[in-house]
Structure formats: C-alpha cells, structure tokens
Protein backbone atom coordinates (compact mmCIF):
# COMPACT_ATOMS: atom_id res chain seq x y z
CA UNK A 1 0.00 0.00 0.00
CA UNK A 2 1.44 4.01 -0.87
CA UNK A 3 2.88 5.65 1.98
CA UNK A 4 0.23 7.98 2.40
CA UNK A 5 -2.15 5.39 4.64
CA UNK A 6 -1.83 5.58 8.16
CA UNK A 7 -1.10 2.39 10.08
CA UNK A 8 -3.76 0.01 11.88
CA UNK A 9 -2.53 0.37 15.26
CA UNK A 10 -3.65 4.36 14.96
CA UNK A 11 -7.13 3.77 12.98
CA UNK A 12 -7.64 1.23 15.84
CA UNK A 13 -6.47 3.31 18.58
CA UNK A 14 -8.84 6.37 17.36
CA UNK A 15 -5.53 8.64 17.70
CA UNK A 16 -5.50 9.47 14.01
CA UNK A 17 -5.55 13.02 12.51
CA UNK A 18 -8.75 13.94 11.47
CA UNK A 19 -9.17 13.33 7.60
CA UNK A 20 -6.61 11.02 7.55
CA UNK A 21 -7.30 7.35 6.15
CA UNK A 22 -6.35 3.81 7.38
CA UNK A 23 -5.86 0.72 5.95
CA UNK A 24 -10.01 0.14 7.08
CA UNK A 25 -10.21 3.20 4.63
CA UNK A 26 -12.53 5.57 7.14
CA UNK A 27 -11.62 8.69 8.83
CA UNK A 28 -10.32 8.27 11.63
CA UNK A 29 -12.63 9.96 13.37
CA UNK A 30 -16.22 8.73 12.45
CA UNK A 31 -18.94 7.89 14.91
CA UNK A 32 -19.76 4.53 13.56
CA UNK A 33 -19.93 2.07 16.59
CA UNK A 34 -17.66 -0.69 14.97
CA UNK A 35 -18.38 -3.04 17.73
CA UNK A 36 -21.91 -3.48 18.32
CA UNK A 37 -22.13 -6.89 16.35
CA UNK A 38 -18.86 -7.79 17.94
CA UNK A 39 -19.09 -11.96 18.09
CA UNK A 40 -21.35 -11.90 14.26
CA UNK A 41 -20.12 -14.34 11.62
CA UNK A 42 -20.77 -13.54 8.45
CA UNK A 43 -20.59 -15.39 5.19
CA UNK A 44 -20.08 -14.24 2.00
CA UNK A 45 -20.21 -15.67 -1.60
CA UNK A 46 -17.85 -14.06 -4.17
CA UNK A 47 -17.51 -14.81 -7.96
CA UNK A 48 -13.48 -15.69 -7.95
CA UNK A 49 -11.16 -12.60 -9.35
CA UNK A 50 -9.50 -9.79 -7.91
CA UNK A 51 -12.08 -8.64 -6.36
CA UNK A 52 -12.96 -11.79 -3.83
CA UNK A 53 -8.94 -12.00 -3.39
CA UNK A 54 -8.60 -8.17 -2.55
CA UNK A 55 -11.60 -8.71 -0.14
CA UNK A 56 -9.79 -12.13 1.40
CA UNK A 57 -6.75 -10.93 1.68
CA UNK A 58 -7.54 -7.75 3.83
CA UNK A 59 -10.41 -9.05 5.51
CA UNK A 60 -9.03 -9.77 9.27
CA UNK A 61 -8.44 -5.99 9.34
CA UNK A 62 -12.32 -5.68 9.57
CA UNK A 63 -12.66 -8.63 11.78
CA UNK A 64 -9.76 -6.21 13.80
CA UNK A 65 -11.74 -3.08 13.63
CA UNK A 66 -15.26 -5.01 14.21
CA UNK A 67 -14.73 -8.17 16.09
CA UNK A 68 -17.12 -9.61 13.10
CA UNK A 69 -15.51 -12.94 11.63
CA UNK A 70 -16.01 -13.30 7.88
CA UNK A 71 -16.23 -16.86 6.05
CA UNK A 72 -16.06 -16.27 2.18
CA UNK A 73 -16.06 -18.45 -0.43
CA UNK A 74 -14.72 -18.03 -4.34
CA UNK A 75 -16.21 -19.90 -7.00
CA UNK A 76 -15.83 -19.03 -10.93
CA UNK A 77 -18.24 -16.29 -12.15
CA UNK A 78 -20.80 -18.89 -14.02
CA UNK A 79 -21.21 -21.36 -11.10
CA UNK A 80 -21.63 -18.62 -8.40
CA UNK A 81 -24.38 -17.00 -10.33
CA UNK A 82 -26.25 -20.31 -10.53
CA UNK A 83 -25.97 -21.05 -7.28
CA UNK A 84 -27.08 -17.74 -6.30
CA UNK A 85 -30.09 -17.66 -8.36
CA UNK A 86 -30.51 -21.32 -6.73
CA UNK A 87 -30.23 -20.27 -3.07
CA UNK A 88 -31.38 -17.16 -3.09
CA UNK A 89 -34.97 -18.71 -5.16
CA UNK A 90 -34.87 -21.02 -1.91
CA UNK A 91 -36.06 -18.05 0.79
CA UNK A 92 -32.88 -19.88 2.40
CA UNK A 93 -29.45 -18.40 1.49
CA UNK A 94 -26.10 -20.11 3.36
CA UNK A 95 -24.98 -16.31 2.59
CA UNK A 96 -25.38 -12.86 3.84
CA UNK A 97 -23.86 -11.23 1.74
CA UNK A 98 -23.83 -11.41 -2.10
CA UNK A 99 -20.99 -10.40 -5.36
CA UNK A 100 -23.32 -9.32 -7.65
CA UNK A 101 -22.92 -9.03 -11.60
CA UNK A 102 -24.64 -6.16 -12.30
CA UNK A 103 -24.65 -6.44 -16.00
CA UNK A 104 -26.60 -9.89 -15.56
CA UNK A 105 -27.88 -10.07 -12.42
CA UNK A 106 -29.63 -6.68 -11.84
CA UNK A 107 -32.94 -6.68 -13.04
CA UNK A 108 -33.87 -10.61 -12.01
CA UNK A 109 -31.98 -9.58 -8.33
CA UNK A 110 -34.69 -6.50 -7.50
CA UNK A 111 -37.76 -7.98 -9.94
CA UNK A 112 -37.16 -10.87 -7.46
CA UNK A 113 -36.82 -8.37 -3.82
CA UNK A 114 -33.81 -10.58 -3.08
CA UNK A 115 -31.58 -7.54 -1.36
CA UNK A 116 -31.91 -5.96 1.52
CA UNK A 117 -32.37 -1.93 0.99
CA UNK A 118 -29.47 -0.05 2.38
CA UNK A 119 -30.83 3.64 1.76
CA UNK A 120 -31.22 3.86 5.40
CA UNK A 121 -27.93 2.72 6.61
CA UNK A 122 -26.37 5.25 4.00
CA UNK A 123 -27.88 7.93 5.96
CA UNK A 124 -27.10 6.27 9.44
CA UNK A 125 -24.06 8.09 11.39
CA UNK A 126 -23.84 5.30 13.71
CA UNK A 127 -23.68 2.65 10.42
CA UNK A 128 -21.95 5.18 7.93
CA UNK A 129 -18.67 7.40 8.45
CA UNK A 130 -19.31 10.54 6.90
CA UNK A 131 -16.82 10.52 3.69
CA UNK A 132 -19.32 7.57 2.00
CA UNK A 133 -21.71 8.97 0.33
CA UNK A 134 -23.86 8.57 -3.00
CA UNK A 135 -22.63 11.47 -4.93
CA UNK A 136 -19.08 9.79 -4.62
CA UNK A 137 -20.42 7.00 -6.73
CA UNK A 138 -20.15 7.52 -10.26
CA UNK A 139 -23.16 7.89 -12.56
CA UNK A 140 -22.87 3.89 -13.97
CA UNK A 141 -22.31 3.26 -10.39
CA UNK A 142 -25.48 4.85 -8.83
CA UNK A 143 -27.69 3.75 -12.45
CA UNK A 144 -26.71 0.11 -11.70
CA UNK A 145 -27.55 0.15 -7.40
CA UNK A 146 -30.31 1.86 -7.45
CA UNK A 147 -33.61 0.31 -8.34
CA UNK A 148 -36.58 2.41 -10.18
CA UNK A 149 -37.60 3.10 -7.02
CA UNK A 150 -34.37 5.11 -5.71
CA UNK A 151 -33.46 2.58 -3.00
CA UNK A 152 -29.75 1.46 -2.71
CA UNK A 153 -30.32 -2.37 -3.30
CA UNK A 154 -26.39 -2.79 -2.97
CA UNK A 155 -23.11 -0.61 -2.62
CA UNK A 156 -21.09 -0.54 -6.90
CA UNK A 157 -17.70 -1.86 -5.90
CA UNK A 158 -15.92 -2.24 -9.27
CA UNK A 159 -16.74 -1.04 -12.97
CA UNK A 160 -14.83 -2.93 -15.55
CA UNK A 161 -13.94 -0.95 -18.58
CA UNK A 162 -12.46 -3.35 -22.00
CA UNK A 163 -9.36 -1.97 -22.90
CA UNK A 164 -6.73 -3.33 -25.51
CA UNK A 165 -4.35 -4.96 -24.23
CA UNK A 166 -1.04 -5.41 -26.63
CA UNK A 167 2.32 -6.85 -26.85
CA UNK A 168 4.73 -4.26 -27.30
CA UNK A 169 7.54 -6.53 -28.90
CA UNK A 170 5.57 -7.83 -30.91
CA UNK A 171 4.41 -4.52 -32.57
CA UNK A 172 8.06 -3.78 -32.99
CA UNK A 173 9.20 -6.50 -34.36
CA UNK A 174 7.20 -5.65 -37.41
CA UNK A 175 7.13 -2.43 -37.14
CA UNK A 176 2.78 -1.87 -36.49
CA UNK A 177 1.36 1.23 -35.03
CA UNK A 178 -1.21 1.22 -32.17
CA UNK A 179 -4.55 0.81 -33.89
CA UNK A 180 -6.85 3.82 -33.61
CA UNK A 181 -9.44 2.48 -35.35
CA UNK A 182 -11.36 -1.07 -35.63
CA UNK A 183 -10.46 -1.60 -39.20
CA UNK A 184 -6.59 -0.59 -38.23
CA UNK A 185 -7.05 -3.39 -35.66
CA UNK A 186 -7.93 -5.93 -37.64
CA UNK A 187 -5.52 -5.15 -40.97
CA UNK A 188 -2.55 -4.94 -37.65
CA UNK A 189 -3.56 -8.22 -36.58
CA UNK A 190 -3.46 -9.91 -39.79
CA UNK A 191 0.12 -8.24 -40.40
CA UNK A 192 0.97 -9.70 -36.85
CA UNK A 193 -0.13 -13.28 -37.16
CA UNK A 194 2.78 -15.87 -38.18
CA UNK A 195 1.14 -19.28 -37.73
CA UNK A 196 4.34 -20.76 -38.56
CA UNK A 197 5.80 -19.39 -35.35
CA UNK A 198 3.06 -19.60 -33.42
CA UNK A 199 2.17 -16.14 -33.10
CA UNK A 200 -1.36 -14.78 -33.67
CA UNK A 201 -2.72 -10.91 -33.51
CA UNK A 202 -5.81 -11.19 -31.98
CA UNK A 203 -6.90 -13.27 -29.59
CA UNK A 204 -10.20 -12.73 -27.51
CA UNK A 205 -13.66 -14.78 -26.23
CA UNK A 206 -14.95 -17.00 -28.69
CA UNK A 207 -16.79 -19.05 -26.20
CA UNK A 208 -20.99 -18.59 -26.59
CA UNK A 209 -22.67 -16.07 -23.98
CA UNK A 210 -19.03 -15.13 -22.85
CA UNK A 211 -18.24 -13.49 -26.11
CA UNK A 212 -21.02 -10.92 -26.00
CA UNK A 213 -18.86 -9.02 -23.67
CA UNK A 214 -16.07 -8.59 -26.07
CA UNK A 215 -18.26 -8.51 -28.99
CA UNK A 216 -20.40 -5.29 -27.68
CA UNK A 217 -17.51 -3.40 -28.22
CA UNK A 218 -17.61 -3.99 -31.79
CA UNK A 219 -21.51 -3.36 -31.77
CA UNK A 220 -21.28 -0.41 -29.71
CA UNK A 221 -18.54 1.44 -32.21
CA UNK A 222 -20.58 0.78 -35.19
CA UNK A 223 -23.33 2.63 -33.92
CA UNK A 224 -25.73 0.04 -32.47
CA UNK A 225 -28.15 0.25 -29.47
CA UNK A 226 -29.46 -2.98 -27.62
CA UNK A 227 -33.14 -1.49 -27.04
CA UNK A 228 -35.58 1.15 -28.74
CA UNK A 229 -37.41 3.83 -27.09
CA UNK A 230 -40.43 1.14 -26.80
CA UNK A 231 -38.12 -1.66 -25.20
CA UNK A 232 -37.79 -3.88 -28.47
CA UNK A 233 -34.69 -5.57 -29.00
CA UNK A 234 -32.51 -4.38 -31.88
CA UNK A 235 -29.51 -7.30 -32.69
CA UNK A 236 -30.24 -7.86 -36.21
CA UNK A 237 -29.76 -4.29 -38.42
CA UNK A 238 -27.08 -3.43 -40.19
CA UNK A 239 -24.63 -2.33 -37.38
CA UNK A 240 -25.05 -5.53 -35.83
CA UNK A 241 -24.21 -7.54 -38.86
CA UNK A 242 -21.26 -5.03 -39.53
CA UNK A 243 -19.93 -5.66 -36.18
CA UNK A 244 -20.05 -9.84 -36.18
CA UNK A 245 -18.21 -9.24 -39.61
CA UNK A 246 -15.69 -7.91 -37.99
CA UNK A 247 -15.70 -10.46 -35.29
CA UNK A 248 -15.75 -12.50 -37.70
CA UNK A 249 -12.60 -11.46 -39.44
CA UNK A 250 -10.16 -11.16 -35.93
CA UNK A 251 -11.32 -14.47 -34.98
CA UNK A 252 -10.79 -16.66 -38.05
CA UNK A 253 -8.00 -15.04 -39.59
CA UNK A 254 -6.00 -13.76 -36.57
CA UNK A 255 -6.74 -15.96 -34.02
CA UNK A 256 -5.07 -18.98 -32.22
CA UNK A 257 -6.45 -22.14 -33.26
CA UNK A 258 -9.33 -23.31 -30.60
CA UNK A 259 -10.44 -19.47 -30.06
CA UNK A 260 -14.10 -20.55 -30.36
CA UNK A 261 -14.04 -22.48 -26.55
CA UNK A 262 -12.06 -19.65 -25.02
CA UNK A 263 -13.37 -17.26 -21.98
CA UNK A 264 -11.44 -14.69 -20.78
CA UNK A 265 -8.98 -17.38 -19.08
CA UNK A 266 -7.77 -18.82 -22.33
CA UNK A 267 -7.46 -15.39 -24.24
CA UNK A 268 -5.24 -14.38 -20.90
CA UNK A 269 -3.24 -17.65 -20.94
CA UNK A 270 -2.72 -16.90 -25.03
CA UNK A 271 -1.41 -13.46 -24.22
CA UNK A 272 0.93 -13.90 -21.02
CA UNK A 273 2.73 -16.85 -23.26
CA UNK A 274 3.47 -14.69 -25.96
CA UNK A 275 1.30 -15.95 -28.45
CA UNK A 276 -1.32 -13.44 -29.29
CA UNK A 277 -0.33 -9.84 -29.82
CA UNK A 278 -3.51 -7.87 -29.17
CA UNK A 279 -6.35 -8.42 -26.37
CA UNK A 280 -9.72 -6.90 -25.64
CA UNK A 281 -10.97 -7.49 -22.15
CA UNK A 282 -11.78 -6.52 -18.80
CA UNK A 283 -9.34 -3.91 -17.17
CA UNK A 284 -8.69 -6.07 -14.42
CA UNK A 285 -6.00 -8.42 -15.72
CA UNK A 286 -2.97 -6.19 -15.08
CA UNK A 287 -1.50 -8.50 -11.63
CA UNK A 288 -1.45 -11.75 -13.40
CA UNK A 289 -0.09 -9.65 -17.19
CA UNK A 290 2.51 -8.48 -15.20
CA UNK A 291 3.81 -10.89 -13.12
CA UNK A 292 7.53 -12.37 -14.08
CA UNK A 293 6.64 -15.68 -12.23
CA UNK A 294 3.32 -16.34 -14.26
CA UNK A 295 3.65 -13.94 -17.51
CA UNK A 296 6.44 -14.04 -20.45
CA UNK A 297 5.38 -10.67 -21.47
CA UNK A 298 5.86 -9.06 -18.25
CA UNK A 299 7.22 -5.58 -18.93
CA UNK A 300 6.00 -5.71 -22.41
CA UNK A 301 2.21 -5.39 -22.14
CA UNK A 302 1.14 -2.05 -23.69
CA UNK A 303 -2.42 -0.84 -22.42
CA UNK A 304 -4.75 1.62 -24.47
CA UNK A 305 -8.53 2.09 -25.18
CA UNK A 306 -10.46 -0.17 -27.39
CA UNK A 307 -10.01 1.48 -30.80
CA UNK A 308 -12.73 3.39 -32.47
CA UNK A 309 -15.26 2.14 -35.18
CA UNK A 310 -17.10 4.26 -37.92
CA UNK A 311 -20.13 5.32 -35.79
CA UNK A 312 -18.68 5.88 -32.35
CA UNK A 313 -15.87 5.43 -29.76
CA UNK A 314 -17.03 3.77 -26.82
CA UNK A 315 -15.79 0.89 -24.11
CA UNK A 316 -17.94 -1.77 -23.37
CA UNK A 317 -18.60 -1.25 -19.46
CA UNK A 318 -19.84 -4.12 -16.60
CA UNK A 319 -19.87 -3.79 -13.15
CA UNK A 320 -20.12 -5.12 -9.81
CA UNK A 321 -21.43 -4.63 -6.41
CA UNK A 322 -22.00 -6.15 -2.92
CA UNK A 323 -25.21 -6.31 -1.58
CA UNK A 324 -26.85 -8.12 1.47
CA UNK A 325 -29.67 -11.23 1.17
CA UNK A 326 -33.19 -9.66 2.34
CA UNK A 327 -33.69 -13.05 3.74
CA UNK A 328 -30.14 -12.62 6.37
CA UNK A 329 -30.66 -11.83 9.48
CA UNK A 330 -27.53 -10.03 10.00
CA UNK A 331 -28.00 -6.99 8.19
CA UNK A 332 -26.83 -4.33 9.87
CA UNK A 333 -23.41 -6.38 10.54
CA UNK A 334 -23.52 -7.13 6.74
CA UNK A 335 -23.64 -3.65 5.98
CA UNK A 336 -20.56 -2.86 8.17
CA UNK A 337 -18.38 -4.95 5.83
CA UNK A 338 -20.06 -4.32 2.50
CA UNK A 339 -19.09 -0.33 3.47
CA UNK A 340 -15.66 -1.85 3.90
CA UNK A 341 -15.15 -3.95 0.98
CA UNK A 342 -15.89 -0.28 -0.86
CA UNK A 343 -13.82 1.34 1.83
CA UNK A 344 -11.05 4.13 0.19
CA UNK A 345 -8.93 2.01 1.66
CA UNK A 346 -9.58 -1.08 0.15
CA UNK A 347 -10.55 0.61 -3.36
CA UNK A 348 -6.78 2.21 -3.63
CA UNK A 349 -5.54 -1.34 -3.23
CA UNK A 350 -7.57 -2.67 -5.73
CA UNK A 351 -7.09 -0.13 -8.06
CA UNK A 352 -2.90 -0.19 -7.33
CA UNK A 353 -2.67 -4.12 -7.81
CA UNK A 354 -4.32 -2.93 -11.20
CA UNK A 355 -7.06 -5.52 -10.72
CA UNK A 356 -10.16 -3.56 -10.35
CA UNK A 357 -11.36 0.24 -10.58
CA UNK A 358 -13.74 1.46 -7.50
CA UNK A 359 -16.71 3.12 -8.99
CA UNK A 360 -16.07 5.86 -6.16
CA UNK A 361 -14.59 8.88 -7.82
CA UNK A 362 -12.11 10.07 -4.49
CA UNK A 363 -10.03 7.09 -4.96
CA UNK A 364 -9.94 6.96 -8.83
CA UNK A 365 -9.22 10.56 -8.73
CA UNK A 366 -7.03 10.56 -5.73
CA UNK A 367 -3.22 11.70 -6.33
CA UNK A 368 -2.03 10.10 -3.92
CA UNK A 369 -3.54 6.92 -4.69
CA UNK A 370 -2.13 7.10 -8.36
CA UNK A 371 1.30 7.18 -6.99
CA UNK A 372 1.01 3.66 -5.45
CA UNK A 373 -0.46 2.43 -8.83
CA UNK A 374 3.05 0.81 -10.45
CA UNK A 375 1.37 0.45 -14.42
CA UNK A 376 1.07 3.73 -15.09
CA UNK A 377 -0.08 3.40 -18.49
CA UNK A 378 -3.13 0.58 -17.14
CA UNK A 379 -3.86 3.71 -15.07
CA UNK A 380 -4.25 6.06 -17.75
CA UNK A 381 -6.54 3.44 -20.18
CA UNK A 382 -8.76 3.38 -17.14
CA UNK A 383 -9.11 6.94 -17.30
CA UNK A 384 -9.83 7.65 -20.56
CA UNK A 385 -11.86 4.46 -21.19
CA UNK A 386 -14.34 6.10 -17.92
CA UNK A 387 -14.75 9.02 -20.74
CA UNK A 388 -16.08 6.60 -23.47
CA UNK A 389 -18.01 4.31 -21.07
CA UNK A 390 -21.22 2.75 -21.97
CA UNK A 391 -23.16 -0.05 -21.05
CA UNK A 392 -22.10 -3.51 -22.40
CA UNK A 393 -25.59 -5.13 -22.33
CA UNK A 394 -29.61 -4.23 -22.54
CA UNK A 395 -30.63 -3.84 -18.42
CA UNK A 396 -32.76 -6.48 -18.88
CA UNK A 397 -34.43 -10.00 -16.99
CA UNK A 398 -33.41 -12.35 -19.05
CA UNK A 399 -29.63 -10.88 -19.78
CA UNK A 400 -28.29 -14.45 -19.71
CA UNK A 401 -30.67 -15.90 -22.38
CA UNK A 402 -29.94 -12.67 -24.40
CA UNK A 403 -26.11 -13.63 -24.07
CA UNK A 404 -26.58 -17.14 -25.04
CA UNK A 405 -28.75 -17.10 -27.89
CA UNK A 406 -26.60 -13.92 -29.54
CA UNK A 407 -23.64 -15.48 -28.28
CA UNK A 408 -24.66 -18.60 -29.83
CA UNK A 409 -25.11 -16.57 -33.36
CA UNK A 410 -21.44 -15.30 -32.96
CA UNK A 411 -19.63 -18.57 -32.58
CA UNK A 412 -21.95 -20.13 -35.03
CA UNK A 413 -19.96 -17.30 -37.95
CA UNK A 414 -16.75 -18.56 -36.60
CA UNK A 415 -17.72 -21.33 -38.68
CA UNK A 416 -18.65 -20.16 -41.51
CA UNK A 417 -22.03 -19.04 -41.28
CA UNK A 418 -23.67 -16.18 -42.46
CA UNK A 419 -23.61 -13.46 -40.05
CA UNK A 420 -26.68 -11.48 -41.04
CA UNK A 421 -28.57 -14.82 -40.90
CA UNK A 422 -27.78 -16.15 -37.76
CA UNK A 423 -28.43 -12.70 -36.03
CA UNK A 424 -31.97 -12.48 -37.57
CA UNK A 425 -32.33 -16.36 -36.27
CA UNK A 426 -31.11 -14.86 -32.42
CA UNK A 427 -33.11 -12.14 -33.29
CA UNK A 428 -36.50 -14.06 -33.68
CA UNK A 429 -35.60 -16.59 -30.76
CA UNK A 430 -34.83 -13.58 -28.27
CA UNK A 431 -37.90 -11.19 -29.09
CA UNK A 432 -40.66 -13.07 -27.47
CA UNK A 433 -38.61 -14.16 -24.46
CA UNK A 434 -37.77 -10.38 -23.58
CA UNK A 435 -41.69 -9.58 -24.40
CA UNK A 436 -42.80 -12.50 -22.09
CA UNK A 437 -40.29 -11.03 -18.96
CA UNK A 438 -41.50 -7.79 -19.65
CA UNK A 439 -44.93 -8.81 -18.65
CA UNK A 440 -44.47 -10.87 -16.58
C-alpha cells in the first residue's frame, strides 16, 4: 500500500488526525460504533477474481476493527451465479452477503426483492462514516444500485472498462502502429499473425454467452443500441451484422487455433505466453499480465482504449457490487463490511494491484492513490476508457438468455455461417422471451 495510509494500530487506537485514512479506509474519526455486532459471523459468496482475493486478503483488518468474523467463499463467475439464483430462489441463502454481476444479475436480483435496501444505513451516522456517500459514486455506479424506485439495493464496488491490451515486442518486431481504429485493428492483426511461429494478432472470447462481452464493443462502435425507445430488441440491423463481420474477421483469420471455446482465461493464458499480440478485455488483468513468475510478457504489455469504429468510440462497461440477502438476518453487521469492501482504503488497493477500478470517484481521482499504482499506463486506459463508457448489455431479466442465444449466433460465424442470418435467427428466438419477462 502508498505511503500515504496511516497504520492500523492508529485507525484502531482512534488517535488518528482527522481526515486522515487507514488501511479500514474511514476517517479516523467517524462515529460509527464498529463493535456493536462484535461476536457476528458472516458469510459471504464471491464470484473468484481480484475482487474476492482483494476482499480475502484484507479481511481480518475488519474482523480487527469489528470483532465480526467473515467466512467467504470463491467460485468461478458462471457457477456462483447459478448457485445464487438457486439459493437465493430457496427463501434460504447459506450467505449474507452477495458479489453481484450487475450487467446480468440486476434486473432478475430486484424484480425478485432478493436484497436488503441499504438507503437507510447510507444515511445512518452510527452505520456510515461521513466521507461515503452517494454522490461519490459515479453515474454507472449509482444507475446500476439503485432500483426504479431510488433505494440502494447494494453498494457498486468495481466497474470494468475493456481496454486493448497489446504486446509491445511484438508490434516492434514488425514495425505496427497502435490501432486507432477497428479496421486498423484488424488489418494490424493480420500483419501480426505468423502461424508458422506460433504467433497470432488477436486473440479474444470466442466461447458462446461469454463473447457478448467482447463482442459489444464492436456493436457499440458501429453505432448500435441494444433497445428502442419502446423496449424492443434491436440485434439484427445493419450495425449488428457489420460488427459480427468484424468479429468475424479477428477471430478466423488472426486468431489462435481453438479461439471458439475460449473465456477470458484462455485469451489471458494466449497473451501472457506470448502468443497473441492484441487483447480486448476486462481492465482487471494487469496482476497476473505483469507478473515475471506467471507472464512471459511481463514488462512488455502495452495498455490503451479499445479502438474506435465508424459510428462511435465507446468501451464496453460491466460492473459489480455487494449487496446483502433480504432473507439474512444479520443486516446491519452485513452492511458494516459491505461499506468496507468499498472502503477508500480497500478501493486504492484494488485499483494499485491494477485488478479492479472502484466506482467511487475520491479514490480513482485521488493523487495520492495514483502514486502507489506501479502500471502507469493501465492507469491512464482506465481513465480515458471512464470518458467513453457505456453499457455492455440491454438492463434487462433475461440478460443471460440474451447472451446465449446472440452469443450462440457469434460462434456459429466462426464457422462459416452467415452473419446477417444467424443474427436475424437470435433475433426471432430472443424477441418473445424479452416480451414475455417484460410482462411478466
């Protein structure tokens, strides 16, 4: 952690300056009563990434400040929103507190009342120190906690930005410029690809409903929107088709062989080898990119904004938040660490590992905090990708049917197929399911 933070033994001892932070990330000298639920365990589900390990690996620090014990579990993304949807269906969670996916899991979370409000504990002195407040949550933040009611149905912990992600030697080697724009990309990653060697230029999610997430980017940049003014679902016009032809393109001409079954992890484990010199993904991947014991491009990795398409320049945004079970009966307690897990403290070490970004402007633009943040040029991707921002998916129910039948479409072209025919096939298998969640 940067220099500035105060220790533990002061933040615990109340002898702080006021203003100043500790590694809990509250002023030192807020009335919150820390140990009224002294002797509470909590448990928490978390969808594996930096987040849950940022959260793990700090946590006795609130057990410290609290005398709360936490018990928190990782599982990969897909299997924790199953058995989410699972438990939380039940009336019966094993968890208090919940990672949520906002970008899939908002709409079907509050349609569903499964979180507890917190609107009144953000306005609680005795629950809240004074520097967390609403307006410190950015606009994306705010738009994906809030129901249509107003209420605070969870606290935005991370937004994830995609960035391009490229391999600096590679680009030298033969002599490319940084794309600026998507058709730059893709003639770049052609140049770049040398089968014979084992080197590729593009390399990103080719795996159904995971590729949306990538592919949006695409969509987004060639002018498309996911819904009309009336709520109809628009995946099958002309921007749409433009954009899987372009998916299209990177991932059968430029990609590693296999790129249809990869997530994220693949496309990651393609890049840190060596083999693939460009990437579009999350901004969270810096740690594992840069890391000499795990990554052969370590010190190599360039970082810059997704290049711009005809109709627009924007990066596909997601983000996630923690929120409490209605059914827990620890809420209060709950809300003590969720407040921590978005802590300044905990969001400048997130944000200087380089594996997350707090949706709470103070830390992002904190000075101080961007001194302790070692990839400088991550840091700056992040900040000019939060000027292009827009959201990745429709705020729908039924997000993950969306992503699997138009993610189905996609690695159906990488085939072969036709890409304004398979869209208009997603396009007529989506329609009545979003019409029949909408009324229901």
């Amino acid at each position: 952690m940067s220099h500035h933070l105060i220790s533990r033994r002061q933040v615990l001892a109340g002898t702080a300056a006021a203003g100043a932070l500790g590694l809990t990330g509250f002023p030192a000298r807020a009335e919150v009563n820390w140990k009224k639920y002294s002797g509470t365990t909590l448990e928490v589900i978390l969808a594996k990434g930096p987040r849950g390990d940022n959260l793990q690996k700090y946590v006795k620090e609130f057990t410290d400040l609290t005398g709360i014990k936490v018990e928190s579990e990782q599982i990969p993304e897909q299997q924790q929103r199953q058995k989410c949807v699972i438990e939380l269906s039940s009336g019966k969670p094993s968890f208090d507190i919940v990672h949520i996916s906002y970008h899939v899991q908002k709409r079907q979370f509050e349609k569903a009342g499964w979180l507890a409000d917190m609107s009144g504990y953000l306005k609680d002195p005795s629950l809240t120190p004074p520097d967390l407040v609403e307006s410190d949550f950015s606009a994306a933040g705010l738009q994906y906690a809030r129901n249509d009611k107003g209420q605070m149905l969870s606290l935005p912990w991370s937004v994830d930005y995609f960035i391009l992600y490229y391999n600096k030697e590679l680009f030298q080697k033969k002599g490319v410029e940084i794309p600026k724009t998507l058709d730059e990309m893709a003639a770049a990653a052609e140049k770049l690809t040398d089968p014979k060697e084992g080197i590729y230029g593009f390399v990103g999610r080719g795996l159904r409903n995971a590729n949306m997430a990538m592919w949006s980017n695409f969509y987004l940049n060639y002018g498309g929107e996911f819904l009309d003014a009336k709520g109809n679902i628009l995946t099958d016009g002309p921007e749409a088709i433009e954009a899987t032809k372009l998916y299209q393109r990177l991932l059968t001409k430029s990609a590693p062989p296999g790129v249809v079954g990869f997530n994220w992890m693949e496309s990651m484990a393609s890049f840190t080898q060596g083999r693939a010199a460009m990437w579009i993904d999350a901004t969270g991947w810096a740690p594992p990119l840069e890391d000499p014991t795990a990554s052969r491009v370590a010190g190599k990795v360039g970082y810059t904004v997704v290049p711009a398409g005809p109709k627009g320049h924007f990066s596909s945004t997601y983000g996630d938040g923690i929120g409490i079970a209605a059914a827990s009966k620890n809420k209060e307690a709950a809300y003590l660490l969720c407040q921590w897990v978005v802590s300044k403290g905990q969001g400048a070490r997130l944000l200087q590992a380089g594996g997350g970004v707090p949706f709470r402007s103070s830390i992002v633009d904190d000075p101080e905090v961007a001194k302790g943040v070692k990839t400088k040029e991550w840091l700056q991707s992040v900040i000019d990708s939060s000027k292009i921002s827009k959201l990745g998916l429709p705020v729908i129910i039924p997000v993950a049917e969306f992503r699997d039948i138009v993610g189905a479409a996609l690695t159906t072209t990488l085939s072969g197929a036709d890409p304004a025919t398979e869209l208009k096939k997603a396009h007529e298998q989506f329609r009545p399911i979003l019409e029949r969640s909408e009324k229901a």
